[in-house]
C-alpha atoms as a PDB file:
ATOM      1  CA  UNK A   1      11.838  37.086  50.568  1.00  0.00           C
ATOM      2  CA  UNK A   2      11.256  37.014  46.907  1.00  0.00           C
ATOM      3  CA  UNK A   3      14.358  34.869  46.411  1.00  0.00           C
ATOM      4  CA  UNK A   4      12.767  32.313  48.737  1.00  0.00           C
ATOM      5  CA  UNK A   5       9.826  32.527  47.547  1.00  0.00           C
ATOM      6  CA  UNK A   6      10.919  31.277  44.169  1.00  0.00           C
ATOM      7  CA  UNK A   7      13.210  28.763  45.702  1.00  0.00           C
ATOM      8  CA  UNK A   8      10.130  27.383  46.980  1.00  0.00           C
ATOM      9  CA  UNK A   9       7.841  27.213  43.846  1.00  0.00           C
ATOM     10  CA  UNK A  10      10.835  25.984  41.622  1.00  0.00           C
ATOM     11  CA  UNK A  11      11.303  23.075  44.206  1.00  0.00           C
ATOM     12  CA  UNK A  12       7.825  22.306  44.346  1.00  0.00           C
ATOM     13  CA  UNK A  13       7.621  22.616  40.092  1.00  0.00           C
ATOM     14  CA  UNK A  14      10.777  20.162  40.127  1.00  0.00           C
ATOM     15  CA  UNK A  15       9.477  18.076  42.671  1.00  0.00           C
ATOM     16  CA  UNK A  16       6.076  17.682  40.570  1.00  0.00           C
ATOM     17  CA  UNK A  17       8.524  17.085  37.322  1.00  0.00           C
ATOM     18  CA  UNK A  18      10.485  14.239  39.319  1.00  0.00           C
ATOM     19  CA  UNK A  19       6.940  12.441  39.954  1.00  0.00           C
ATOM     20  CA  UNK A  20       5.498  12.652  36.414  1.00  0.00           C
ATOM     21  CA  UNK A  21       8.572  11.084  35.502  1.00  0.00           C
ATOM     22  CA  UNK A  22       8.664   8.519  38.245  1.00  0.00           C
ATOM     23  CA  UNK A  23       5.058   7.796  36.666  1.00  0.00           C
ATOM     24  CA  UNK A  24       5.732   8.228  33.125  1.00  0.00           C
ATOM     25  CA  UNK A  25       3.235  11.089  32.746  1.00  0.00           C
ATOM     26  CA  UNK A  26       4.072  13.667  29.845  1.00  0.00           C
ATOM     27  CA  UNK A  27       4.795  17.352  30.779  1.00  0.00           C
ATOM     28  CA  UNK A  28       4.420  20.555  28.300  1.00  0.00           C
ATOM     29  CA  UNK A  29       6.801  22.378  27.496  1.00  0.00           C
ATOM     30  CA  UNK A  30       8.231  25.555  25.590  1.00  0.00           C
ATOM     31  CA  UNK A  31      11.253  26.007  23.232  1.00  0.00           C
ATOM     32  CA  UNK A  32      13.458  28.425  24.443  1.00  0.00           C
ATOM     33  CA  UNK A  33      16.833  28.056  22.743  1.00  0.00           C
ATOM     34  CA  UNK A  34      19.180  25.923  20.035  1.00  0.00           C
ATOM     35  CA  UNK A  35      21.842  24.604  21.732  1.00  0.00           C
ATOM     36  CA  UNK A  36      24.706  22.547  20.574  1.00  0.00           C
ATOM     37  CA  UNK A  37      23.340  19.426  20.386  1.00  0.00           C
ATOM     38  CA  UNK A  38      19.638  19.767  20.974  1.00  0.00           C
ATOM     39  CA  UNK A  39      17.305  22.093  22.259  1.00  0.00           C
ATOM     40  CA  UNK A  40      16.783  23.924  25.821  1.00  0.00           C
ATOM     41  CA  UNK A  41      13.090  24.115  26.682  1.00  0.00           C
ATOM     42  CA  UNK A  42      11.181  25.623  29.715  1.00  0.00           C
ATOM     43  CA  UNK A  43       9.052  23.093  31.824  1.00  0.00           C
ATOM     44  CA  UNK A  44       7.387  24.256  34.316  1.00  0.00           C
ATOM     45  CA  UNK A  45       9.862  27.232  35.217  1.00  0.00           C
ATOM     46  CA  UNK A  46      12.425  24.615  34.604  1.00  0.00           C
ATOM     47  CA  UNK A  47      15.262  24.365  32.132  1.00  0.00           C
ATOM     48  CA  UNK A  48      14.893  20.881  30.146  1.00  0.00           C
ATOM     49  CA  UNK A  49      17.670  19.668  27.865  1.00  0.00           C
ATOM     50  CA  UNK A  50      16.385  17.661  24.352  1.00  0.00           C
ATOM     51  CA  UNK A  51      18.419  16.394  22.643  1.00  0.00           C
ATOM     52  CA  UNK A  52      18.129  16.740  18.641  1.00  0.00           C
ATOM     53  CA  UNK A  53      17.909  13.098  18.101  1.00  0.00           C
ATOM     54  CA  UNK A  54      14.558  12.998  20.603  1.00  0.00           C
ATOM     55  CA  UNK A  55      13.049  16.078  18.781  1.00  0.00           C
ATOM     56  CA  UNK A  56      11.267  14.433  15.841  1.00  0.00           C
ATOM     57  CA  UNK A  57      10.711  10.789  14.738  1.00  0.00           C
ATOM     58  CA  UNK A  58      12.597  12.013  11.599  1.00  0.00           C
ATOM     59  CA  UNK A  59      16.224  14.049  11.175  1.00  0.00           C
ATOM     60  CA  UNK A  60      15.860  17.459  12.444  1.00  0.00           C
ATOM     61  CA  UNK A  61      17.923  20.436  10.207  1.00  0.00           C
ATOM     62  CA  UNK A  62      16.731  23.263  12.166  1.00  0.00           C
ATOM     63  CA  UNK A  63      16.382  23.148  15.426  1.00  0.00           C
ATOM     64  CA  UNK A  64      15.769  26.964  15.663  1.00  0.00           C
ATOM     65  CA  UNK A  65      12.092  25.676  13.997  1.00  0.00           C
ATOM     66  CA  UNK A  66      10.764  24.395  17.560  1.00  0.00           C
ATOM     67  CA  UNK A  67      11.694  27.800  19.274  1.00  0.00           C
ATOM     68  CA  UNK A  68       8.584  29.584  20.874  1.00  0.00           C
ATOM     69  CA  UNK A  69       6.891  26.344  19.777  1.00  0.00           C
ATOM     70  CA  UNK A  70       4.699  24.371  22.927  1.00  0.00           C
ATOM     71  CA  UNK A  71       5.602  20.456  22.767  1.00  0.00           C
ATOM     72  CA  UNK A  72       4.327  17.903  25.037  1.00  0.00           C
ATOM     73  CA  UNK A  73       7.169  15.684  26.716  1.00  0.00           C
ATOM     74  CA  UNK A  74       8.485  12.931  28.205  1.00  0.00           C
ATOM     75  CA  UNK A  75      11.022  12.862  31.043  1.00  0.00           C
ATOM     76  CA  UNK A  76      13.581  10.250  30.268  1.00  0.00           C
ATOM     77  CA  UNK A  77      16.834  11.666  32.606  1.00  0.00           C
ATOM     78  CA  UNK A  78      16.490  13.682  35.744  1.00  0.00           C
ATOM     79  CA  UNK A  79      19.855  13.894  37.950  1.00  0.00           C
ATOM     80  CA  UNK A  80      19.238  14.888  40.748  1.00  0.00           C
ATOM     81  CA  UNK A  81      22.767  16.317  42.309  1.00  0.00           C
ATOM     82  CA  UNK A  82      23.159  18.139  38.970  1.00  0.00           C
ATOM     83  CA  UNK A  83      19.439  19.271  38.752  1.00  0.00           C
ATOM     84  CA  UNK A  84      19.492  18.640  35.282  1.00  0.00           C
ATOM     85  CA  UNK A  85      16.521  17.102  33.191  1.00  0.00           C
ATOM     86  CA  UNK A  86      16.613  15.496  29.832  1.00  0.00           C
ATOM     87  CA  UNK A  87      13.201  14.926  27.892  1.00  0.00           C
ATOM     88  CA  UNK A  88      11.999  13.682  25.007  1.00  0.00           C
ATOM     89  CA  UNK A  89       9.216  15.085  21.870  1.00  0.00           C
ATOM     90  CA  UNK A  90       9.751  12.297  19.881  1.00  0.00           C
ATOM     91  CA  UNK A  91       8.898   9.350  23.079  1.00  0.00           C
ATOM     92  CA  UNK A  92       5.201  11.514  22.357  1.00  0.00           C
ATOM     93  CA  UNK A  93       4.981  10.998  19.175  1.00  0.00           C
ATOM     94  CA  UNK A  94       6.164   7.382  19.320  1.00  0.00           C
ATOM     95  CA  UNK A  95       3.347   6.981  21.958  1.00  0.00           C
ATOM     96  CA  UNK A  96       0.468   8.591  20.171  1.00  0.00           C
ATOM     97  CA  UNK A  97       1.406   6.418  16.768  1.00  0.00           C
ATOM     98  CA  UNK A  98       1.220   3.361  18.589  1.00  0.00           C
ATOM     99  CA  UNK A  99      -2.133   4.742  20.549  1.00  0.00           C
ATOM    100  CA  UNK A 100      -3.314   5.418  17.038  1.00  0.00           C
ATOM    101  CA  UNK A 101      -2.854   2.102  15.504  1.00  0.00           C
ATOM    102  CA  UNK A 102      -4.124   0.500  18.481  1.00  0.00           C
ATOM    103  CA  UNK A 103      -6.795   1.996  17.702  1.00  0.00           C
ATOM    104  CA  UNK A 104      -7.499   0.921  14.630  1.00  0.00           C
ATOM    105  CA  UNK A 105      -6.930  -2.576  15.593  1.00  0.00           C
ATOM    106  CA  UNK A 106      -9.469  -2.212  17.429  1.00  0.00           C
ATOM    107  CA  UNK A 107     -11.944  -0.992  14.965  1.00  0.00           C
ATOM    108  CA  UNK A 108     -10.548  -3.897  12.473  1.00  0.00           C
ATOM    109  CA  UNK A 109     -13.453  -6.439  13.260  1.00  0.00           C
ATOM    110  CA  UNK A 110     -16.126  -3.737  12.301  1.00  0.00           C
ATOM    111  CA  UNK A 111     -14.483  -2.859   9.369  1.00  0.00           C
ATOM    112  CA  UNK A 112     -14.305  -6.300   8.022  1.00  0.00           C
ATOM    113  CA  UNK A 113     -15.337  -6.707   4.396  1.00  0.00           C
ATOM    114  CA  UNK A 114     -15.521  -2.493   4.078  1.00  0.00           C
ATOM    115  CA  UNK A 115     -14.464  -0.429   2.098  1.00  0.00           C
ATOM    116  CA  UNK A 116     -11.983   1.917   3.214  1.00  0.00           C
ATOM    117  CA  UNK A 117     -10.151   4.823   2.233  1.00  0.00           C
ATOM    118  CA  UNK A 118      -5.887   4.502   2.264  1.00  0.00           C
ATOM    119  CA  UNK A 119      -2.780   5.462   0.827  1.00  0.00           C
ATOM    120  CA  UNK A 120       0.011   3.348  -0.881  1.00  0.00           C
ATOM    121  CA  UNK A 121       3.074   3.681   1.097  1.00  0.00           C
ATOM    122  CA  UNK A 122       5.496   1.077  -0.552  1.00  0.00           C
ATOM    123  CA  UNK A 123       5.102  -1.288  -3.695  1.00  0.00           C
ATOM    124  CA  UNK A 124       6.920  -4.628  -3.536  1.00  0.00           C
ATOM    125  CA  UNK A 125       7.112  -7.544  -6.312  1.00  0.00           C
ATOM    126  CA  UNK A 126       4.567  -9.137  -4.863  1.00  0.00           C
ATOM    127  CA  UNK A 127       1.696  -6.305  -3.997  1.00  0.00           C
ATOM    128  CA  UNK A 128       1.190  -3.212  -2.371  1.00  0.00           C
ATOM    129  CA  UNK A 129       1.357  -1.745   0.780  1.00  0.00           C
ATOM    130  CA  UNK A 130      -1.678   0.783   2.155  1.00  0.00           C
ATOM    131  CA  UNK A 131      -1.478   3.041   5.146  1.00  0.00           C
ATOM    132  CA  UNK A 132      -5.251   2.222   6.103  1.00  0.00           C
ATOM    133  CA  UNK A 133      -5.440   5.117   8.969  1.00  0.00           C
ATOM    134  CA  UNK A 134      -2.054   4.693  10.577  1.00  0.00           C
ATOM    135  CA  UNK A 135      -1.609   0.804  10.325  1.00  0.00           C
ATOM    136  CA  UNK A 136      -0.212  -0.643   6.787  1.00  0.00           C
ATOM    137  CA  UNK A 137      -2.149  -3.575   5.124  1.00  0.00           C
ATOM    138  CA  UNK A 138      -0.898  -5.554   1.737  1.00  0.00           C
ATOM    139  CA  UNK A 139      -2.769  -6.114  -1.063  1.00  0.00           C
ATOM    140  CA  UNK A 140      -1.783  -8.566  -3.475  1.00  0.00           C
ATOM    141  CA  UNK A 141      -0.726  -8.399  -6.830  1.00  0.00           C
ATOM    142  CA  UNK A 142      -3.788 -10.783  -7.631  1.00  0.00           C
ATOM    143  CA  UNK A 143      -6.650  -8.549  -5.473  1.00  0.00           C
ATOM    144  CA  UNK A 144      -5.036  -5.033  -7.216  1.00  0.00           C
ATOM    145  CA  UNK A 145      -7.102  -6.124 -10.545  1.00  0.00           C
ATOM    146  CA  UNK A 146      -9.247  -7.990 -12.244  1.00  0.00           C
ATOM    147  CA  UNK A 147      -6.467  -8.045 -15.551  1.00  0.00           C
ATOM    148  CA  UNK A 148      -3.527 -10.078 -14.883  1.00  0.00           C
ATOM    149  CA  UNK A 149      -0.611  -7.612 -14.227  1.00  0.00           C
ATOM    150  CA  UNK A 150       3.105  -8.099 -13.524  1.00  0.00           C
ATOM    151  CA  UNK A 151       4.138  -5.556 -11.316  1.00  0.00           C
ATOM    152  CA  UNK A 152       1.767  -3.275  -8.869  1.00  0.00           C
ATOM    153  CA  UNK A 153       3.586  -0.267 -10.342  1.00  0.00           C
ATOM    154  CA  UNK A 154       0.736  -0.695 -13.488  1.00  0.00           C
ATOM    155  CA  UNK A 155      -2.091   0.098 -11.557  1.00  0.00           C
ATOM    156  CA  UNK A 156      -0.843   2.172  -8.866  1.00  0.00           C
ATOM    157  CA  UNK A 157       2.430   4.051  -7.004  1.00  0.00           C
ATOM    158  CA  UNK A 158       3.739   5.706  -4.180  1.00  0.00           C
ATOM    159  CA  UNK A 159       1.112   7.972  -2.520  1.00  0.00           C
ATOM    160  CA  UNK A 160      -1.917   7.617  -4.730  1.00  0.00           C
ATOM    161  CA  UNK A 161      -5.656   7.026  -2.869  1.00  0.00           C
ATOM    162  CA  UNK A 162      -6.753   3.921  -2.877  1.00  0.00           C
ATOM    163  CA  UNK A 163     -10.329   2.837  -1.786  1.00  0.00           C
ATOM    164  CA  UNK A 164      -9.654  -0.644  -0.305  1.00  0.00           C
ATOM    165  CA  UNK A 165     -11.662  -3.488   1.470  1.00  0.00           C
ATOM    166  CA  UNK A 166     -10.201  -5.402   4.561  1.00  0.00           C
ATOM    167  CA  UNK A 167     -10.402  -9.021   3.528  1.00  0.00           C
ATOM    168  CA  UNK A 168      -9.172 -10.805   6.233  1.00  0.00           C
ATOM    169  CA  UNK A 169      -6.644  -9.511   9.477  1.00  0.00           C
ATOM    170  CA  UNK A 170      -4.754 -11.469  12.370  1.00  0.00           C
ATOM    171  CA  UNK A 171      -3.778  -8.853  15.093  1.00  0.00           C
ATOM    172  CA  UNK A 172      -1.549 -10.930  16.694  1.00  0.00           C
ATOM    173  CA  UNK A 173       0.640 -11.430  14.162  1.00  0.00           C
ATOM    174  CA  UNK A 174      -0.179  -7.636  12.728  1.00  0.00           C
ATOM    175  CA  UNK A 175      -1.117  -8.514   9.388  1.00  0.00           C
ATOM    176  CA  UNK A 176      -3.685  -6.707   7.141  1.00  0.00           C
ATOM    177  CA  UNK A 177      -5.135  -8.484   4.197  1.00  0.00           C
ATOM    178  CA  UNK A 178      -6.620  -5.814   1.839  1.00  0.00           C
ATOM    179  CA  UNK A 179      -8.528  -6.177  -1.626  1.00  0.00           C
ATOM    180  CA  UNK A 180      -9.463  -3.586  -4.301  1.00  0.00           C
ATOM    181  CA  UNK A 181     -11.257  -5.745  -6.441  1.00  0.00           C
ATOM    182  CA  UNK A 182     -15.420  -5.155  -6.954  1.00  0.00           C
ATOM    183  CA  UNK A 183     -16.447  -8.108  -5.433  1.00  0.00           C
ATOM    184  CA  UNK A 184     -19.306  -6.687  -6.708  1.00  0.00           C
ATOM    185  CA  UNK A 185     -18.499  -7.752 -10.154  1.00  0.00           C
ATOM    186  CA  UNK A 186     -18.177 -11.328 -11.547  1.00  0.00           C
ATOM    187  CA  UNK A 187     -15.902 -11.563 -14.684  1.00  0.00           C
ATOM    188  CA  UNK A 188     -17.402 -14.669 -16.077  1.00  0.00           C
ATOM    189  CA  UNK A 189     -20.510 -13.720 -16.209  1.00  0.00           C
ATOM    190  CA  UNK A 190     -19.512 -10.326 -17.576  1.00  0.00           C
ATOM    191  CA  UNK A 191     -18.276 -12.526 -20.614  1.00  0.00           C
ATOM    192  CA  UNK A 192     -21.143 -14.141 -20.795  1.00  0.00           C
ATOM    193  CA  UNK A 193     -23.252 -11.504 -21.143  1.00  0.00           C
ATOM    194  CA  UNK A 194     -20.875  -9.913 -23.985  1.00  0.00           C
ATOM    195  CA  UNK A 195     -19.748 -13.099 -25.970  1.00  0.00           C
ATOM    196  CA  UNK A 196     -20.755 -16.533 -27.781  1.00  0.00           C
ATOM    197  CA  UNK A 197     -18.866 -18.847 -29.806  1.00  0.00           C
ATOM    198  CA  UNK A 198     -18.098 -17.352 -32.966  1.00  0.00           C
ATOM    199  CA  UNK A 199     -17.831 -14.138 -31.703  1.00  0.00           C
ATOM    200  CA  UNK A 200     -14.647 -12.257 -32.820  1.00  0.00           C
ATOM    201  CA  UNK A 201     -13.040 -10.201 -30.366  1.00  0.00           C
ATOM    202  CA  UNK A 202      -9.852  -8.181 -29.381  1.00  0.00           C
ATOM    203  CA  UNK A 203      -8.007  -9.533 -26.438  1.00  0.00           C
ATOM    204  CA  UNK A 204      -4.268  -8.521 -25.356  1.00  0.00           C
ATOM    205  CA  UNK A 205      -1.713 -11.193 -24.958  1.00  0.00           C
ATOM    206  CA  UNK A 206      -0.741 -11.877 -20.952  1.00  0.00           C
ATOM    207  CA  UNK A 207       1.532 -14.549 -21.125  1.00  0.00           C
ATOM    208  CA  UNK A 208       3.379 -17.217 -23.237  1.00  0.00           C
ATOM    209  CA  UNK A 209       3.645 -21.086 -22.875  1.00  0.00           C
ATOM    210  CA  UNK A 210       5.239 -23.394 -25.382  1.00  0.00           C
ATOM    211  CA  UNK A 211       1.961 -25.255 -25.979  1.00  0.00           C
ATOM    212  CA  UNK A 212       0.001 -21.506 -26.953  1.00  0.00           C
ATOM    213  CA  UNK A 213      -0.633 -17.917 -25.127  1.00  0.00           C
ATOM    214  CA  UNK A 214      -2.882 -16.962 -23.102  1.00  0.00           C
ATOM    215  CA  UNK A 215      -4.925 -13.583 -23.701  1.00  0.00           C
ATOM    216  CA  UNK A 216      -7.743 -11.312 -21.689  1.00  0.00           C
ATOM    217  CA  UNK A 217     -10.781 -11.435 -23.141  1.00  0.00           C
ATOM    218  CA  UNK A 218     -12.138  -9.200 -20.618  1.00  0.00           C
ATOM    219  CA  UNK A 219     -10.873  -8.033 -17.447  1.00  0.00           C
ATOM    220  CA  UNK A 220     -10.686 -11.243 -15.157  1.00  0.00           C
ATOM    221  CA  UNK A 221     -11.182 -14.072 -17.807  1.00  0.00           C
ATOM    222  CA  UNK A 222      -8.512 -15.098 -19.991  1.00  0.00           C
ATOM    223  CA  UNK A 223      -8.744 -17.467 -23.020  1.00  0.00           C
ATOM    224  CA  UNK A 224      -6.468 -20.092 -24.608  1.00  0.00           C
ATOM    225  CA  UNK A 225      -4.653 -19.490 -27.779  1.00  0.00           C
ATOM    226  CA  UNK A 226      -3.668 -23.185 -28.663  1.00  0.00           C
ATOM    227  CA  UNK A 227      -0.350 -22.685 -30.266  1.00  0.00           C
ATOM    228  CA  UNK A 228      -1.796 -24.383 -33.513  1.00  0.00           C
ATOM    229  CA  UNK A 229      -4.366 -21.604 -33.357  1.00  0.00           C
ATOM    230  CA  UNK A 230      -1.886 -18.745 -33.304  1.00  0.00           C
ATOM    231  CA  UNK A 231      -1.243 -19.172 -37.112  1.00  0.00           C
ATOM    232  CA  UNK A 232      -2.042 -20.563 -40.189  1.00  0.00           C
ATOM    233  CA  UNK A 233       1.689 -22.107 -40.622  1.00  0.00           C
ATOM    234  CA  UNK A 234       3.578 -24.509 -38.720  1.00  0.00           C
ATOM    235  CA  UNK A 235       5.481 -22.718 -35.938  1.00  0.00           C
ATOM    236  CA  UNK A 236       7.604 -23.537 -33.092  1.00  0.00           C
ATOM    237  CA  UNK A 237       6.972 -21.423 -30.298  1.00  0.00           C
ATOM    238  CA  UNK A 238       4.319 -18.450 -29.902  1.00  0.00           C
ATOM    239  CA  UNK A 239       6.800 -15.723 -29.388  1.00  0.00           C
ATOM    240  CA  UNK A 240       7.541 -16.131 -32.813  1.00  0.00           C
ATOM    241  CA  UNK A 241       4.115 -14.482 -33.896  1.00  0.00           C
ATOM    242  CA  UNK A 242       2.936 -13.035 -30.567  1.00  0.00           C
ATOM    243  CA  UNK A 243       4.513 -11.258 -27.436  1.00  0.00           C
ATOM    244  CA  UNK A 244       2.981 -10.405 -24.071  1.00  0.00           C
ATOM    245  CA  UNK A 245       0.866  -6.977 -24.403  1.00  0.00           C
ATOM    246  CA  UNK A 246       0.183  -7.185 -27.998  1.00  0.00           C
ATOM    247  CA  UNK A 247      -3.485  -6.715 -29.001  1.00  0.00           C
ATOM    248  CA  UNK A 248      -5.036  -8.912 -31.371  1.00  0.00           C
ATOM    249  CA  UNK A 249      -8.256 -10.413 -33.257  1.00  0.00           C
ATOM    250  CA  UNK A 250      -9.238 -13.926 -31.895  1.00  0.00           C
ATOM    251  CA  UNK A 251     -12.530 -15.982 -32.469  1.00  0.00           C
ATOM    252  CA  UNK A 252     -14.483 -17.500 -29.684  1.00  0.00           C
ATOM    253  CA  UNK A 253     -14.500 -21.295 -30.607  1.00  0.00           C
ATOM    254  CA  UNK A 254     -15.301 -22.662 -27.783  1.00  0.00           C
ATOM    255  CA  UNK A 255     -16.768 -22.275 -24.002  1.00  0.00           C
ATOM    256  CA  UNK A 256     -16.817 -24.996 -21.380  1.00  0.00           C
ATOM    257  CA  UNK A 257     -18.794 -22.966 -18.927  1.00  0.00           C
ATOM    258  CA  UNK A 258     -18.761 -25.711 -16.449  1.00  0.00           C
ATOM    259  CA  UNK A 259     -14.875 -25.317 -16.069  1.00  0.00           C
ATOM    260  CA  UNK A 260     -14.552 -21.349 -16.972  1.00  0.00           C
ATOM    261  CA  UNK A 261     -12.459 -22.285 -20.523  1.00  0.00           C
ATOM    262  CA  UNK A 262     -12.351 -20.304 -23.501  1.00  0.00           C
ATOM    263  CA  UNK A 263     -10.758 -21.636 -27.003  1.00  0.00           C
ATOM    264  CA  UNK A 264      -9.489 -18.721 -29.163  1.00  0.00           C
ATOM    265  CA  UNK A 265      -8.119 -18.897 -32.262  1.00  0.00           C
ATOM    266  CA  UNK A 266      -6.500 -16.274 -34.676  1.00  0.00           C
ATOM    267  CA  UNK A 267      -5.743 -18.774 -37.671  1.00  0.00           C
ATOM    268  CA  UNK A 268      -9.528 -19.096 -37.490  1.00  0.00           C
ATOM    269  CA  UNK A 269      -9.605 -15.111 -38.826  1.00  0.00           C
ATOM    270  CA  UNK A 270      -6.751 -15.809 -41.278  1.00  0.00           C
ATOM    271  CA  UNK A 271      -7.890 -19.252 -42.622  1.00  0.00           C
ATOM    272  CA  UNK A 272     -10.653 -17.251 -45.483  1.00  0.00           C
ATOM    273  CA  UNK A 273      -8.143 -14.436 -46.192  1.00  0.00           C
ATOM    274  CA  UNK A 274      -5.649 -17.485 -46.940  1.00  0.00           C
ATOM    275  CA  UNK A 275      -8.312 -19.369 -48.762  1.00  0.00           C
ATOM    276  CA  UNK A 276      -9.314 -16.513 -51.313  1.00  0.00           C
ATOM    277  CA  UNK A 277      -5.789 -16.021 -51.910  1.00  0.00           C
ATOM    278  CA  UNK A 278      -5.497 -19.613 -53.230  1.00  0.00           C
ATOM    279  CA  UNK A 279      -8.567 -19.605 -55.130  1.00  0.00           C
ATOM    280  CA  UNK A 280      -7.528 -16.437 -56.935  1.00  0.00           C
ATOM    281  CA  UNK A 281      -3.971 -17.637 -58.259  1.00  0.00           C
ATOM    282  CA  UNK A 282      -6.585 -20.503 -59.415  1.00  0.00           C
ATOM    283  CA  UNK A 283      -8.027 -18.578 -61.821  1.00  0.00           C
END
């Protein structure tokens, strides 16, 4: 009577199994023992086979770490004439990521122009990528700062928080445009407020031409170093006197404010020292 009993509610448990997987619907589940290749769980009064590879999204070492442990599932095998199930942890997890990011899709359009908290996942040549609540977004190398950098890897790496704005997004292609930029600020008329021609100031050295280098007066607005500026002797290129990074002492000469252009000029700085020099061998 007992054994029929239990005949009865283990037929009507894998019954109930056979239609949440004829639906799709996830079942819970216990651990109950490492096997050779996977993991025997209890479902329902009924033994379910995983298999290691469908425990996690990632490797699993030890699969003695999700005995005693409650998992929801996913049915993925059920044979019938053997009475054997096969399910699946990681088909979950695969499930709720995806229900995740949808849902931050769907949140995008509010948060357009907001700032948002993330985390950089991966750097690339040309920006960085930032996990943005479960979806990735790229900002590029031109939105990470105001300064001119080379590589993302100056201002940020792998796993630092980043508060970023979503500048633009196209869900059907799944891309994320993000900034970190103040649009707050405005560069030029930071400069404005800071320099006039004939002002002296340090400025770093951000890249090299043939006709003169071009250096950051502040963060954002860059200046022109004509090369016949650089010093006060012929030469033929600026790396001979400068190189990119280098900090130096440059005089505002000019500002076409209409265009954004700054002048600079170093010989400008040398041209007295070089002058006294001469007049003192005069006498």
């Amino acid at each position: 009577m007992v054994l029929s009993q239990r005949n009865i509610v283990n037929k009507k448990n894998w019954d109930e199994i056979v239609a949440k997987h004829e639906a799709g619907e996830f079942v819970e589940g216990v651990g109950k023992e490492a096997v050779k290749g996977g993991l025997l769980a209890d479902v329902m009064g009924i033994r379910t086979f995983i298999p290691a590879s469908q425990l996690s999204m990632r490797y699993v070492e030890k699969i003695t770490e999700f005995v005693g442990q409650g998992m929801k599932l996913k049915i993925i095998e059920v044979d019938k004439a053997k009475k054997r199930i096969v399910a699946s942890r990681k088909a979950v997890l695969i499930a709720d990521e995806a229900e995740k990011k949808q849902a931050v899709w769907d949140t995008l359009k509010e948060k357009e122009g907001q700032v948002v908290e993330g985390t950089v996942r991966r750097l690339a040549d040309f920006g960085a990528f930032v996990d943005i609540g479960g979806v990735d977004g790229m900002v590029h190398i031109s939105e990470l700062s105001w300064s001119r950098i080379k590589t993302p890897s100056e201002v940020c790496k792998v796993g630092d928080s980043m508060e970023v704005y979503v500048i633009s997004f196209d869900a059907e292609k799944r891309k994320i445009s993000l900034g970190v930029k103040d649009r707050g600020v405005n560069p030029w008329e930071d400069f404005m407020s800071k320099y006039r021609v004939g002002d002296v100031a340090t400025v770093r050295i951000v890249k090299l031409m043939t006709f003169g280098a071009f250096a950051e007066v502040v963060p954002g607005v860059d200046g022109l170093i004509h090369i016949s500026q650089i010093a006060d002797r012929r030469i033929e290129k600026p790396g001979d006197v400068l190189s990119e990074g280098q900090e130096v002492e440059a005089e505002i000469i000019a500002v076409d404010e209409e265009k954004k252009k700054i002048s600079l000029s170093i010989r400008a700085l040398l041209a007295p020292a070089a002058q006294d020099e001469s007049e003192t061998e005069a006498e």
